[in-house]
PDB file of N, CA and C in Angstrom:
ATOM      1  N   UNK A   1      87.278 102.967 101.105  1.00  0.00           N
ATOM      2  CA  UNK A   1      87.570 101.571 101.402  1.00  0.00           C
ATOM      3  C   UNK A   1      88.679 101.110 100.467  1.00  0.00           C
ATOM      4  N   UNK A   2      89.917 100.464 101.708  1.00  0.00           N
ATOM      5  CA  UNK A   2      90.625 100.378 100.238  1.00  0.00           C
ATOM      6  C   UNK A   2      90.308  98.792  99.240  1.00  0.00           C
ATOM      7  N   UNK A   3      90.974  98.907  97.889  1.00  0.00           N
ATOM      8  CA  UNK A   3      90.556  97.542  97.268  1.00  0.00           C
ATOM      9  C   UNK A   3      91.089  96.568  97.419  1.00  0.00           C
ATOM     10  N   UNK A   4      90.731  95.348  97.668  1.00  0.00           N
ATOM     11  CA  UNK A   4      91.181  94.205  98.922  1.00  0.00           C
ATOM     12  C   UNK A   4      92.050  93.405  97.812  1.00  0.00           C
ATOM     13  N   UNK A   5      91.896  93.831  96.421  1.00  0.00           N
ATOM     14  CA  UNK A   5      92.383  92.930  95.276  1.00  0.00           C
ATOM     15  C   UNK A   5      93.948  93.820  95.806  1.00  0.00           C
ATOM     16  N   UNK A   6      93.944  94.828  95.718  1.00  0.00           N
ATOM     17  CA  UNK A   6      95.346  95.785  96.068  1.00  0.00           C
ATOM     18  C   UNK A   6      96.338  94.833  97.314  1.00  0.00           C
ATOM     19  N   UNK A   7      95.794  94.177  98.133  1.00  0.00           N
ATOM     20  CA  UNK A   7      96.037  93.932  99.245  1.00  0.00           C
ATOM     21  C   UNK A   7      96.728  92.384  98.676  1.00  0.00           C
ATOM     22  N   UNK A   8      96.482  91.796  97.474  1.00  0.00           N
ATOM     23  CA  UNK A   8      96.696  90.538  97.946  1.00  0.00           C
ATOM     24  C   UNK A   8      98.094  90.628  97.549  1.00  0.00           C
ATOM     25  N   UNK A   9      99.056  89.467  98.206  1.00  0.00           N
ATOM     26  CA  UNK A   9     100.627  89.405  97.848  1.00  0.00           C
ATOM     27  C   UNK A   9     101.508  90.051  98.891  1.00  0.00           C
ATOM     28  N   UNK A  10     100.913  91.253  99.639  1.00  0.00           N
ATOM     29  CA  UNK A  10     101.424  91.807 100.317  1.00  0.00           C
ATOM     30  C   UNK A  10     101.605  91.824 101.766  1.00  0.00           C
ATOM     31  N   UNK A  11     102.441  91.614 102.151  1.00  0.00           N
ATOM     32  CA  UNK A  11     102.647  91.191 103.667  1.00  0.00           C
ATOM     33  C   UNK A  11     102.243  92.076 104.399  1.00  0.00           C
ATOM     34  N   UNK A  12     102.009  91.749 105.715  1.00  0.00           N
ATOM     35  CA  UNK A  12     101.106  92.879 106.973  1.00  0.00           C
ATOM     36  C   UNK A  12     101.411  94.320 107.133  1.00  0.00           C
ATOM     37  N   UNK A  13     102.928  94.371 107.121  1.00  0.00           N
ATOM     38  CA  UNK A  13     103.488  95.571 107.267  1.00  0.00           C
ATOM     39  C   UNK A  13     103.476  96.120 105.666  1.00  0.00           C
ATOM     40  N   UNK A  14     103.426  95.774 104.890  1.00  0.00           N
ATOM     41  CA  UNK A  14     103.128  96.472 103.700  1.00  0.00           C
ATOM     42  C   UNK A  14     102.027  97.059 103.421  1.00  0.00           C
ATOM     43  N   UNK A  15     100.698  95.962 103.781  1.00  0.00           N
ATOM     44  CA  UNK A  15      99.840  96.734 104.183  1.00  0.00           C
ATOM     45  C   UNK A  15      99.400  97.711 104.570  1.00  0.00           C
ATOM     46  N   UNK A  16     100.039  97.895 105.744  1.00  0.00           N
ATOM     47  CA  UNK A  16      99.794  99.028 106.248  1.00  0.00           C
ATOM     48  C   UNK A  16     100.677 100.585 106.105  1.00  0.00           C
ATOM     49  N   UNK A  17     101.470 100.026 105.007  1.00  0.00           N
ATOM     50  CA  UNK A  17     101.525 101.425 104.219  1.00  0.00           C
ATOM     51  C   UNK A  17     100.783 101.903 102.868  1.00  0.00           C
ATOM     52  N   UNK A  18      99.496 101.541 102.746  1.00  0.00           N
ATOM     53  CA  UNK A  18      98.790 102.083 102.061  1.00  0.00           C
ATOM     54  C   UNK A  18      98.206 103.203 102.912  1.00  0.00           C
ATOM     55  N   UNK A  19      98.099 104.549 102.320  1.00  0.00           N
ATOM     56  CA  UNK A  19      97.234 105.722 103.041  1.00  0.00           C
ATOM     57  C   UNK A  19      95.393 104.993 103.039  1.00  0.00           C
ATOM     58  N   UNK A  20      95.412 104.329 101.880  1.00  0.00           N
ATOM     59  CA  UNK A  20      93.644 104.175 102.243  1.00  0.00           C
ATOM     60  C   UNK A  20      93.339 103.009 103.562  1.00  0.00           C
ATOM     61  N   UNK A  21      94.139 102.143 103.305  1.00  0.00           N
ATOM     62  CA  UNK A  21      94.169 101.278 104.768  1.00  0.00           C
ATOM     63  C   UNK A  21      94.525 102.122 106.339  1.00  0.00           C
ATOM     64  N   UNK A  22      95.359 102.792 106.755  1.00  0.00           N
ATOM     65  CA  UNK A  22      95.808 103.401 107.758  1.00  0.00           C
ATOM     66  C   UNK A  22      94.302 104.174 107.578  1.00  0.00           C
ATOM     67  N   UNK A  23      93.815 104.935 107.005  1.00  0.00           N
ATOM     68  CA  UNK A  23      92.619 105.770 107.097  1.00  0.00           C
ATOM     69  C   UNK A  23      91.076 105.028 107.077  1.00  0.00           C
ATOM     70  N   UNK A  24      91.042 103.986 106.533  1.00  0.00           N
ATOM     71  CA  UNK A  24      90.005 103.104 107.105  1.00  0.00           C
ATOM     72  C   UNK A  24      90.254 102.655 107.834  1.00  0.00           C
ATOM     73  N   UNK A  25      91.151 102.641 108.841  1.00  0.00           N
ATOM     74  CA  UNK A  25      91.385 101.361 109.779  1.00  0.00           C
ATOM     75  C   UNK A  25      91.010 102.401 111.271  1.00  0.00           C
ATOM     76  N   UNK A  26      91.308 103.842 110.706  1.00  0.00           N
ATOM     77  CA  UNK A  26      91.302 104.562 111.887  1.00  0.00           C
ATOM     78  C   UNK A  26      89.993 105.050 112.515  1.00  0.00           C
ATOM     79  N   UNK A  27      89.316 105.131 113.714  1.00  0.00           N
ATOM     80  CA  UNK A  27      88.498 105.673 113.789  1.00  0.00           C
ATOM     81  C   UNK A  27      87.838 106.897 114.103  1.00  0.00           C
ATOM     82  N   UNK A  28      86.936 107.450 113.937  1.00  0.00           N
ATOM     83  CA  UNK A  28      85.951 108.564 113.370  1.00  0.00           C
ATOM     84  C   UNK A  28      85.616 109.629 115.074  1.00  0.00           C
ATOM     85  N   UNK A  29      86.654 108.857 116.081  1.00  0.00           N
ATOM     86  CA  UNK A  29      86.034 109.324 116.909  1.00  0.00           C
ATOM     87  C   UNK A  29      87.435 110.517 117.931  1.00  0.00           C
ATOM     88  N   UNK A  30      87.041 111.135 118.599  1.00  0.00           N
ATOM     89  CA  UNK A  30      88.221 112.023 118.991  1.00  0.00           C
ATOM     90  C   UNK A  30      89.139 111.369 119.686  1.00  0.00           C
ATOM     91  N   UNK A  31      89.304 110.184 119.633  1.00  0.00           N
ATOM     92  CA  UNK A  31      90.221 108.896 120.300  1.00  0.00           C
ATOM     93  C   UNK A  31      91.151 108.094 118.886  1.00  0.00           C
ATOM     94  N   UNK A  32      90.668 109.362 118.132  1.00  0.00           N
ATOM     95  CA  UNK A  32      91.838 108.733 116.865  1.00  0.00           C
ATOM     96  C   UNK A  32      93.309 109.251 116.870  1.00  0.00           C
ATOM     97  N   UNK A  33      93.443 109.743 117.381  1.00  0.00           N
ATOM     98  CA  UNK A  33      94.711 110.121 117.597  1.00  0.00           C
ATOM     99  C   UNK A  33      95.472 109.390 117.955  1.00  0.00           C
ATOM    100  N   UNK A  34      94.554 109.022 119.243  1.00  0.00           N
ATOM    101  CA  UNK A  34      95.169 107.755 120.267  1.00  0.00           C
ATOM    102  C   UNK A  34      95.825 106.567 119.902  1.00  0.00           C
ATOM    103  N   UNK A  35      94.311 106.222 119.001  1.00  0.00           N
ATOM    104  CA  UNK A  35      94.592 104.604 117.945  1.00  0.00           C
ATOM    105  C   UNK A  35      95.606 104.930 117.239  1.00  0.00           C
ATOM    106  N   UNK A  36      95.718 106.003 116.385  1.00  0.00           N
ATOM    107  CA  UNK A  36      96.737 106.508 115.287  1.00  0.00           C
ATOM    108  C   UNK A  36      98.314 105.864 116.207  1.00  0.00           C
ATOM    109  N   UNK A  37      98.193 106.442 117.604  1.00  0.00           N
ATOM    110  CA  UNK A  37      99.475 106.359 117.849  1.00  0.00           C
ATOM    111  C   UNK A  37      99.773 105.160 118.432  1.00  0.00           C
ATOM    112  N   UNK A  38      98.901 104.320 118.662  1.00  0.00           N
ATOM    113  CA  UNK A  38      99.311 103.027 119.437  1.00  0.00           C
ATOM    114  C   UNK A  38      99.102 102.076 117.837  1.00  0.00           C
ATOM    115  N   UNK A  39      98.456 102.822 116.737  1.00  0.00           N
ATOM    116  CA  UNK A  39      99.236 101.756 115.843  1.00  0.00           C
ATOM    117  C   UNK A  39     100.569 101.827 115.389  1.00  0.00           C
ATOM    118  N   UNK A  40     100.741 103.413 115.487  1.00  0.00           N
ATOM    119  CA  UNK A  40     102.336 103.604 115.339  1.00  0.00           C
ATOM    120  C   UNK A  40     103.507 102.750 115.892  1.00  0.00           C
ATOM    121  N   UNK A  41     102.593 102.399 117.308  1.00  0.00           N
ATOM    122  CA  UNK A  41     103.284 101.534 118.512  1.00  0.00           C
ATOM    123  C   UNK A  41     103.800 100.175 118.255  1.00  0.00           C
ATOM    124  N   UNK A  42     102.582  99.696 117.403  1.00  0.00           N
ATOM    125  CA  UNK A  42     103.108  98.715 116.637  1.00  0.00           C
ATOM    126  C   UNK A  42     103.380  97.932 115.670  1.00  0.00           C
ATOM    127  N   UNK A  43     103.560  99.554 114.759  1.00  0.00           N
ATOM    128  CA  UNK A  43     104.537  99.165 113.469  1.00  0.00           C
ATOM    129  C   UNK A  43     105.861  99.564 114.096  1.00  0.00           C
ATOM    130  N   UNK A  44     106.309 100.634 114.925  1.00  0.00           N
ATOM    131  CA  UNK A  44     107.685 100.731 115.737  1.00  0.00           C
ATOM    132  C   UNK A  44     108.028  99.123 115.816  1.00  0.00           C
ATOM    133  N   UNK A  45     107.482  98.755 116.674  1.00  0.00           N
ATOM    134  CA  UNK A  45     107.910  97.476 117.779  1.00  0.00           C
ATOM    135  C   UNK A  45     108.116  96.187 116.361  1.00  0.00           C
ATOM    136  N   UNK A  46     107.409  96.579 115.855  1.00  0.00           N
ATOM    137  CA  UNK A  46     107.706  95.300 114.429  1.00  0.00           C
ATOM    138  C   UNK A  46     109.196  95.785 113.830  1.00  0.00           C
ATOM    139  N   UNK A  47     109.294  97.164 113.502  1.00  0.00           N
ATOM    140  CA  UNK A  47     110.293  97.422 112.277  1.00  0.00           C
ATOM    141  C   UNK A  47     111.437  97.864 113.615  1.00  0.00           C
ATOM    142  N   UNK A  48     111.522  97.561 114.531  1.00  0.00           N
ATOM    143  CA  UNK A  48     112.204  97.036 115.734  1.00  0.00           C
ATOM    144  C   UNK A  48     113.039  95.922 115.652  1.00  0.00           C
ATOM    145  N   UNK A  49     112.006  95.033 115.354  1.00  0.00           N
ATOM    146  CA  UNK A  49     112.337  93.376 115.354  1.00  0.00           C
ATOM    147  C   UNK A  49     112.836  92.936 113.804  1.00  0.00           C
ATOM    148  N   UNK A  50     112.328  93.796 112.402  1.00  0.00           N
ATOM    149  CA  UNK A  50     112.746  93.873 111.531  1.00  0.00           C
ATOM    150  C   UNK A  50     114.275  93.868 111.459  1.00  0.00           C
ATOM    151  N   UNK A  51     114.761  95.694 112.467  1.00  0.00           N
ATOM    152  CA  UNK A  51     116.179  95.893 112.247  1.00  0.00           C
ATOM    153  C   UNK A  51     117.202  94.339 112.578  1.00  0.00           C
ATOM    154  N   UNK A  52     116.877  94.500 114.026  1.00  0.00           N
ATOM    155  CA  UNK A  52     117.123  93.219 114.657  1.00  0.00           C
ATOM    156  C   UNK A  52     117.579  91.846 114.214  1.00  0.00           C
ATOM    157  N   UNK A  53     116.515  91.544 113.218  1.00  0.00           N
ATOM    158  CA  UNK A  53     116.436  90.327 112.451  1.00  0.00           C
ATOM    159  C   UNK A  53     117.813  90.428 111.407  1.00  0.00           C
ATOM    160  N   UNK A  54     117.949  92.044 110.635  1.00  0.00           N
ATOM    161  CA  UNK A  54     118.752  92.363 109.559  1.00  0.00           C
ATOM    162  C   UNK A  54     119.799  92.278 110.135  1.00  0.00           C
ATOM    163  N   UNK A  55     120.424  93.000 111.763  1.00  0.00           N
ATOM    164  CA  UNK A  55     121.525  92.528 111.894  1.00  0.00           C
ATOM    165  C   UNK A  55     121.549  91.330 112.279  1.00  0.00           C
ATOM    166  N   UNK A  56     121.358  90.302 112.207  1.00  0.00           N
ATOM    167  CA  UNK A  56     121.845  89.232 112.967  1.00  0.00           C
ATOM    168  C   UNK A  56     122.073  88.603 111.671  1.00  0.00           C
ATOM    169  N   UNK A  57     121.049  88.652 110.637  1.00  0.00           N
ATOM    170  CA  UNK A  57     121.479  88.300 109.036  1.00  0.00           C
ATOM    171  C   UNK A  57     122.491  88.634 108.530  1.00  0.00           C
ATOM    172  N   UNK A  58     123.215  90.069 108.472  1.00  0.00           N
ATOM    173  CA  UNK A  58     124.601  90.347 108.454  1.00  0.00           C
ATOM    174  C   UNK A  58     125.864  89.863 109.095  1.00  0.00           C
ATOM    175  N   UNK A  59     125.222  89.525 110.270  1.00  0.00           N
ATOM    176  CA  UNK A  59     126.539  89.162 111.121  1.00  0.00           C
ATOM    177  C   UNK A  59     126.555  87.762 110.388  1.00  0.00           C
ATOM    178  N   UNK A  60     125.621  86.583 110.299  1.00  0.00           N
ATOM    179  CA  UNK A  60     125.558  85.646 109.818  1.00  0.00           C
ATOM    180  C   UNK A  60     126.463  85.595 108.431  1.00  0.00           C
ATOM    181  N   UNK A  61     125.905  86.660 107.772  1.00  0.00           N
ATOM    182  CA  UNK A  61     126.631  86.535 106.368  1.00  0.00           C
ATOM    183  C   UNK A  61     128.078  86.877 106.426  1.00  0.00           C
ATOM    184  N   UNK A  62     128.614  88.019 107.456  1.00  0.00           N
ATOM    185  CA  UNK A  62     130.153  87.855 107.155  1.00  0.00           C
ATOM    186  C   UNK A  62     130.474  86.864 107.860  1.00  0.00           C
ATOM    187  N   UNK A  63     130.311  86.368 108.750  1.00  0.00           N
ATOM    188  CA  UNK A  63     130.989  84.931 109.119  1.00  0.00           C
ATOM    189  C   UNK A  63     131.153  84.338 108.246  1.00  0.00           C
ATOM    190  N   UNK A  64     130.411  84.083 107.077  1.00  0.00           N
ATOM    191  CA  UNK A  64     130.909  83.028 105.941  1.00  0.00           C
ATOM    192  C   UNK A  64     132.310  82.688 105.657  1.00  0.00           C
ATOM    193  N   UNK A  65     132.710  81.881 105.404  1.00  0.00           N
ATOM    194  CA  UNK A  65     134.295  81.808 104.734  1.00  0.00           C
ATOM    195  C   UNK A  65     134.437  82.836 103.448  1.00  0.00           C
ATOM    196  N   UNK A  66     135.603  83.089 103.298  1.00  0.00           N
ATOM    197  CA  UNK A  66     135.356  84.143 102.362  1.00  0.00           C
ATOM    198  C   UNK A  66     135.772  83.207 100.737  1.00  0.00           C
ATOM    199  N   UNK A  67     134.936  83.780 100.005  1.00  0.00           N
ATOM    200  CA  UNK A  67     134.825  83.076  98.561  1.00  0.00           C
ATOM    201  C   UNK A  67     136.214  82.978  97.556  1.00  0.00           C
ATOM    202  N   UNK A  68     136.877  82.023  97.012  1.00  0.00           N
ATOM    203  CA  UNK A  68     138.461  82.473  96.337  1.00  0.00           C
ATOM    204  C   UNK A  68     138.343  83.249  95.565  1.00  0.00           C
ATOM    205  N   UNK A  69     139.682  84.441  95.150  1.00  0.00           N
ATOM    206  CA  UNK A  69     139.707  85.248  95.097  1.00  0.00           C
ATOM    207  C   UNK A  69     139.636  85.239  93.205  1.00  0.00           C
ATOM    208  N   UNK A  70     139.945  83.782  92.708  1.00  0.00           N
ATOM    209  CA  UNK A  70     139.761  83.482  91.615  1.00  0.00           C
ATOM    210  C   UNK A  70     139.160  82.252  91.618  1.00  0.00           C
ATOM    211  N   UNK A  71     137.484  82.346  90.997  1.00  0.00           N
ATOM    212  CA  UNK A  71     136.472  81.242  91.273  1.00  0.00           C
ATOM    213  C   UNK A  71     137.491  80.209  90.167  1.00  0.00           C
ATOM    214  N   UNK A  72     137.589  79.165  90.338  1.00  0.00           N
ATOM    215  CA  UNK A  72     138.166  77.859  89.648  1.00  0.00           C
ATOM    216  C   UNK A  72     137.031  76.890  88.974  1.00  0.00           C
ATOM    217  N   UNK A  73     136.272  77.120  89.559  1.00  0.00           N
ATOM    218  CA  UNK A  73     134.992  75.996  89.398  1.00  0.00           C
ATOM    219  C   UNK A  73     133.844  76.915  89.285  1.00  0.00           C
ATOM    220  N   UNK A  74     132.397  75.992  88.181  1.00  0.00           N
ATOM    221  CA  UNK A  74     131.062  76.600  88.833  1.00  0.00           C
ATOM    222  C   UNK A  74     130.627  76.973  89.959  1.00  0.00           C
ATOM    223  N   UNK A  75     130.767  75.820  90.902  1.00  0.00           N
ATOM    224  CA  UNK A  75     130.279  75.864  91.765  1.00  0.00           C
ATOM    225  C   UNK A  75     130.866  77.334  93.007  1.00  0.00           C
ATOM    226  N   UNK A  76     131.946  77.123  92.525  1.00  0.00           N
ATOM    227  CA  UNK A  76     132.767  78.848  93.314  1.00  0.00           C
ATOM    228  C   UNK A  76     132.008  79.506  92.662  1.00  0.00           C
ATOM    229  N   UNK A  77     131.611  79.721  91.327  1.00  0.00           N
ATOM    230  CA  UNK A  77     131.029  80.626  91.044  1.00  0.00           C
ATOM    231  C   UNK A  77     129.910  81.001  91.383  1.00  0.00           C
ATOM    232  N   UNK A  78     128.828  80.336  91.509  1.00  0.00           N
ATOM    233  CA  UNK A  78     127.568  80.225  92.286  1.00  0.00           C
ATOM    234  C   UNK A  78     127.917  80.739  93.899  1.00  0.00           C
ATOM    235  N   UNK A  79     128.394  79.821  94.355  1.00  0.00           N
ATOM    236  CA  UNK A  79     128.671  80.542  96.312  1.00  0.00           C
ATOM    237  C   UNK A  79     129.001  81.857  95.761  1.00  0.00           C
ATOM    238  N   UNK A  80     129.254  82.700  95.476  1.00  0.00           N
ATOM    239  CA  UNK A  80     129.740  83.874  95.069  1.00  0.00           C
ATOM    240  C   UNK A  80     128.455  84.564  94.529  1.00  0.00           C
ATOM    241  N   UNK A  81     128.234  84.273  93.878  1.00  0.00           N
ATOM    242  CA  UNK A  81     126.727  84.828  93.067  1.00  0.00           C
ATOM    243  C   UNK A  81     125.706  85.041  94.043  1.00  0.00           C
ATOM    244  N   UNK A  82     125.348  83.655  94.945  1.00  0.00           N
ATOM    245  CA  UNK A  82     124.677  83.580  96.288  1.00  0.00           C
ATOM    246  C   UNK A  82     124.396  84.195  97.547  1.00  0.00           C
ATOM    247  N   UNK A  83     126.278  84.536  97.627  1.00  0.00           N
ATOM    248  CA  UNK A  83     126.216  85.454  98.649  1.00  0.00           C
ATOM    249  C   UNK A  83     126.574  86.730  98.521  1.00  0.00           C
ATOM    250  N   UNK A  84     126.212  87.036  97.388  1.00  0.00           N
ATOM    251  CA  UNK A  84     126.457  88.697  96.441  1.00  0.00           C
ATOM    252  C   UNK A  84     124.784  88.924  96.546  1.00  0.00           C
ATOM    253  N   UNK A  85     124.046  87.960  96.008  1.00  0.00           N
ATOM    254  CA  UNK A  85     122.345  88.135  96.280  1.00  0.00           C
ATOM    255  C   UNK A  85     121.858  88.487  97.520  1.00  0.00           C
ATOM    256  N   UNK A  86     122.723  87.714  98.167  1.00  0.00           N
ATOM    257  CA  UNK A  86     121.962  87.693  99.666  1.00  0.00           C
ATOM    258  C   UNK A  86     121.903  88.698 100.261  1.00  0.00           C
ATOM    259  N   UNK A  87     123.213  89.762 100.366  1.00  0.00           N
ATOM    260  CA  UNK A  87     124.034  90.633 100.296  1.00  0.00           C
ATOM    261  C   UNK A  87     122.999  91.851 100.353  1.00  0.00           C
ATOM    262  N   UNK A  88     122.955  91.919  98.877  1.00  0.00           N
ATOM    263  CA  UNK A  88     122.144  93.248  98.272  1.00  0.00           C
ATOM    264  C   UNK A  88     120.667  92.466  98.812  1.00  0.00           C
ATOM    265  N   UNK A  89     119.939  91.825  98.940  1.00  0.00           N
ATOM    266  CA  UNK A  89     119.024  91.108  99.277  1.00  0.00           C
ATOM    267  C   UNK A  89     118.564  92.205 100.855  1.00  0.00           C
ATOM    268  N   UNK A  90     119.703  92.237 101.534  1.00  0.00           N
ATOM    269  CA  UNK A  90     119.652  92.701 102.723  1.00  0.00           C
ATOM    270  C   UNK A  90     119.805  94.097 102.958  1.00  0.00           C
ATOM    271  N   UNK A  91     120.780  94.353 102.022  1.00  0.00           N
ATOM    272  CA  UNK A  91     120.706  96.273 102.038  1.00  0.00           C
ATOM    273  C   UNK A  91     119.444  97.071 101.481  1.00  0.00           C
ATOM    274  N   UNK A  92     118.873  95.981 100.696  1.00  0.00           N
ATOM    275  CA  UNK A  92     117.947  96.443 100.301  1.00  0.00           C
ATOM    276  C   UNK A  92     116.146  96.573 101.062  1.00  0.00           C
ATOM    277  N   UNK A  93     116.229  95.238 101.781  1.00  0.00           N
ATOM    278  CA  UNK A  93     115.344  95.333 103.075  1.00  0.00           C
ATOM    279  C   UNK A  93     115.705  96.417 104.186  1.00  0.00           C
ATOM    280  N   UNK A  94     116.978  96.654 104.440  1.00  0.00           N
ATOM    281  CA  UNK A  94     117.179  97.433 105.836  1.00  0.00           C
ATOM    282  C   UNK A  94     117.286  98.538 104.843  1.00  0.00           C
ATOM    283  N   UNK A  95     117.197  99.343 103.793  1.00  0.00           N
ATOM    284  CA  UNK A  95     116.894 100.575 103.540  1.00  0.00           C
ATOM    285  C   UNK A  95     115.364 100.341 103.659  1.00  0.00           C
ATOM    286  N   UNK A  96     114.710  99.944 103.415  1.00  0.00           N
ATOM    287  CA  UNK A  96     113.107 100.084 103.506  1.00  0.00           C
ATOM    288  C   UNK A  96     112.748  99.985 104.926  1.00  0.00           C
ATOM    289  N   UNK A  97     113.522  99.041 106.186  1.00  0.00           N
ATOM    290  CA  UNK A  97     112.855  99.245 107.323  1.00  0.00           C
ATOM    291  C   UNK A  97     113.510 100.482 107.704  1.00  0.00           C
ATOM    292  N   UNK A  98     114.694 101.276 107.636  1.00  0.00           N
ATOM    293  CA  UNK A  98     115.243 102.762 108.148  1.00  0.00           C
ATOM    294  C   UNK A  98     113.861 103.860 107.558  1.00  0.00           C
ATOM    295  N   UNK A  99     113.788 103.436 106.339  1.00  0.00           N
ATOM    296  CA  UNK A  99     112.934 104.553 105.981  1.00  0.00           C
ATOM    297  C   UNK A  99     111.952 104.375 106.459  1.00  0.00           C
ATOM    298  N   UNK A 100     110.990 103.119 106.837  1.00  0.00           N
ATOM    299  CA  UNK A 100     109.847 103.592 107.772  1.00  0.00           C
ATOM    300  C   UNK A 100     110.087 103.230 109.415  1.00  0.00           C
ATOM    301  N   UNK A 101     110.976 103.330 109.539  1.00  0.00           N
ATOM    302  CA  UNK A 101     111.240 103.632 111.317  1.00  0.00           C
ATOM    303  C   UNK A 101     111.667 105.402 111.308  1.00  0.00           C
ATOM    304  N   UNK A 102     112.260 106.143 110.509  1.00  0.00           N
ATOM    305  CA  UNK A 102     112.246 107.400 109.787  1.00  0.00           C
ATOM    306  C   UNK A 102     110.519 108.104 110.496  1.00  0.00           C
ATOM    307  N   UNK A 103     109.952 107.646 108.988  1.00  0.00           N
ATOM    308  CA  UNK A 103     108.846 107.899 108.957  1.00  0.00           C
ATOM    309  C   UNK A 103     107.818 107.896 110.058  1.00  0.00           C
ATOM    310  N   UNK A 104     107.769 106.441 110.668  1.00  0.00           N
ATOM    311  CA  UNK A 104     106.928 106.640 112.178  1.00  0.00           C
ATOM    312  C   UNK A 104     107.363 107.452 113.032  1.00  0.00           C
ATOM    313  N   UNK A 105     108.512 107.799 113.221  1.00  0.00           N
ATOM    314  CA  UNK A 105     109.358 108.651 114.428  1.00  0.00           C
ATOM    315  C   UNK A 105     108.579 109.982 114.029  1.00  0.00           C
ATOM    316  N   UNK A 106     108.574 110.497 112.923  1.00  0.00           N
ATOM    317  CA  UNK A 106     108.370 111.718 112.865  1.00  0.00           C
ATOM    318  C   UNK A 106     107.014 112.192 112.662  1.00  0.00           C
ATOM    319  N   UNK A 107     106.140 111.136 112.269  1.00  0.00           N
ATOM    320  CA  UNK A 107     104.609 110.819 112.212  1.00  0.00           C
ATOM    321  C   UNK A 107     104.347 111.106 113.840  1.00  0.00           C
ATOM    322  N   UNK A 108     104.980 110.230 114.740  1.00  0.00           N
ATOM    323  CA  UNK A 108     104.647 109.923 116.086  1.00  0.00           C
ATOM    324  C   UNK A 108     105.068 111.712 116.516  1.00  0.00           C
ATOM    325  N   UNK A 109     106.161 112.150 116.448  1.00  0.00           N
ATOM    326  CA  UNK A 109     106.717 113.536 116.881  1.00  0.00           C
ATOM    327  C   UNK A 109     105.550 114.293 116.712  1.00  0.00           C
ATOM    328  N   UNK A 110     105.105 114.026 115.133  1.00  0.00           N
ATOM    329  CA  UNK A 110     104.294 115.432 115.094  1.00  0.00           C
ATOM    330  C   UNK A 110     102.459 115.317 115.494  1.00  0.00           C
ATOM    331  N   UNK A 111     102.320 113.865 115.725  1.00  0.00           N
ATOM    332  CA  UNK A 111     101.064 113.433 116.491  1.00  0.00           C
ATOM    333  C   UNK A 111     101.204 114.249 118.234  1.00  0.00           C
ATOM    334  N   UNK A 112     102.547 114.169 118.657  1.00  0.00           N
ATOM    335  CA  UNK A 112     102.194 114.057 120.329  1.00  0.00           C
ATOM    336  C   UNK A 112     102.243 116.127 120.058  1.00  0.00           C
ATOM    337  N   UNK A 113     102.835 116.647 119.184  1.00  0.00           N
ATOM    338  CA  UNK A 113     102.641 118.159 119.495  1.00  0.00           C
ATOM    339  C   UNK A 113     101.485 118.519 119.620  1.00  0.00           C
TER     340      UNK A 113
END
């Protein structure tokens, strides 16, 4: 069983990359496979809507005006800082949803052999 204190803070899909959660959650019966793969179904269809979400956040972010090339003011300096965060903010989410859209693909591959 996993420990529910482990669980708190963490969003749904995080959740469910704990091995003790995915293995309690699954059941005991020769129809686990099944469940196994229709939960696969929909962590796919989420980290789907994940990618999705990331590009449209990118496209959003280069549209921005672009920042001067020598900040003059705080406040240039900040928009700059902001959208340098946001930035890495985002490469850093869409490496974590590639790696588990990765991961289910090949989970799912080696379930259907």
């Amino acid at each position: 069983m996993p420990d529910p204190f482990a669980l708190s803070g963490r969003v749904a899909l995080q959740r469910t990359a704990l091995p003790e959660v995915s293995l309690s959650a699954t059941p005991d019966a020769p129809d686990a496979k099944a469940a196994t793969l229709e939960n696969l179904a929909g962590t796919r269809a989420k980290l789907d809507l994940d990618t999705s979400v990331l590009r449209a956040l990118d496209v959003r972010i280069s549209r921005l005006p672009p920042v001067p090339t020598v900040p003059v003011t705080l406040q240039d300096l900040v928009r700059a800082a902001r959208r340098r965060l946001a930035s890495e903010r985002q490469r850093d989410v869409g490496i974590w949803v590639d790696t588990r859209v990765k991961l289910a693909t090949r989970l799912v591959q080696k379930l259907e052999e």
